[in-house]
N, C-alpha and C. Protein backbone atom coordinates (compact mmCIF):
# COMPACT_ATOMS: atom_id res chain seq x y z
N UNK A 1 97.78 123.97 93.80
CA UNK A 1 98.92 123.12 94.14
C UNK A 1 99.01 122.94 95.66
N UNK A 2 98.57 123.76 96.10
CA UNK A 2 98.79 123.61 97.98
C UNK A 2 97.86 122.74 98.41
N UNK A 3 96.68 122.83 97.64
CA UNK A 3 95.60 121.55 97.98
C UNK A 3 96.30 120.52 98.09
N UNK A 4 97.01 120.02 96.73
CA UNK A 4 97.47 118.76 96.37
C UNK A 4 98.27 118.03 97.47
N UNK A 5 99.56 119.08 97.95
CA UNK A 5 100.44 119.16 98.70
C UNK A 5 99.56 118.68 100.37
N UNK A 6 98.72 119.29 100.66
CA UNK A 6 98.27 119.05 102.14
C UNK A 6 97.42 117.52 101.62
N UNK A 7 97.00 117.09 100.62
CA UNK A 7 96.31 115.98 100.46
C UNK A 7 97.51 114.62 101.15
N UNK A 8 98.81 115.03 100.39
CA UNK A 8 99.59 114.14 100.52
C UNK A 8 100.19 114.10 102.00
N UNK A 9 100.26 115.29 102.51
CA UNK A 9 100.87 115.62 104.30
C UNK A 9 99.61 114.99 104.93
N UNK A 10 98.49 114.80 104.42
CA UNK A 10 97.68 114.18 105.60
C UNK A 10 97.31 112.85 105.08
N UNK A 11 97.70 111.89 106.02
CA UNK A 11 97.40 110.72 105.84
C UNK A 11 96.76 109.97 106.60
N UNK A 12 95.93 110.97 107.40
CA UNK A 12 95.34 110.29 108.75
C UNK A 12 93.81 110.97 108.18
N UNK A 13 93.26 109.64 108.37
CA UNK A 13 91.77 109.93 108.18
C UNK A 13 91.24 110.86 108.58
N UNK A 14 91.32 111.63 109.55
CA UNK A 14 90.53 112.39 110.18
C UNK A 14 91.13 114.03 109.66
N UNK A 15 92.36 113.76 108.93
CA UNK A 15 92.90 115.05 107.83
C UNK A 15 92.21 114.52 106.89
N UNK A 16 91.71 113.46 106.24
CA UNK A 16 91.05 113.53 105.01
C UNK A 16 90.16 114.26 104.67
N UNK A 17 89.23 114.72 105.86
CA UNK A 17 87.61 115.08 105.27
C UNK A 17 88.41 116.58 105.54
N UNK A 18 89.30 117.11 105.69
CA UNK A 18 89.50 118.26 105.86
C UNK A 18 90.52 118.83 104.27
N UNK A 19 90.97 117.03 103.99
CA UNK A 19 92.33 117.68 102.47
C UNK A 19 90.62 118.24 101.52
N UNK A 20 89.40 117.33 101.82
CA UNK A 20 88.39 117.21 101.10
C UNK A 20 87.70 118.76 100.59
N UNK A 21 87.72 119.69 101.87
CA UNK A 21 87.38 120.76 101.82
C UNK A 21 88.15 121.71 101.00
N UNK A 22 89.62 121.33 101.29
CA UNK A 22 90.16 122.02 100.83
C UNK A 22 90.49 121.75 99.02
N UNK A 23 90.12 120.77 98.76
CA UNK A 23 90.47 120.28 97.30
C UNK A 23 88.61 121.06 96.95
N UNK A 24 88.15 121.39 96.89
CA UNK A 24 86.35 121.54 97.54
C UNK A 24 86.73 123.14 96.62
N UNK A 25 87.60 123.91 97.56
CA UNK A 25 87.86 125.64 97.75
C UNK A 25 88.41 125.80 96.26
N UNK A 26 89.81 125.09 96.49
CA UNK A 26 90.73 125.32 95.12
C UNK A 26 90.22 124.68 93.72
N UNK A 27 88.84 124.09 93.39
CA UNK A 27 88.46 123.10 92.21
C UNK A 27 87.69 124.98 91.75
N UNK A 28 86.92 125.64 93.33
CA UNK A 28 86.07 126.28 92.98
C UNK A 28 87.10 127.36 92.67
């Protein structure tokens, strides 16, 4: 759920490749 949550707080491209990692950690 905290993935989800920082996906939506970043809306600036350059947080994307980082919500990416983190959706990446929490799938695993």
């Amino acid at each position: 759920m905290s993935g989800r949550s920082s996906v939506k707080n970043s809306l600036a491209p350059s947080t994307r490749m980082i919500a990416r990692g983190d959706q990446a950690a929490n799938f695993c």
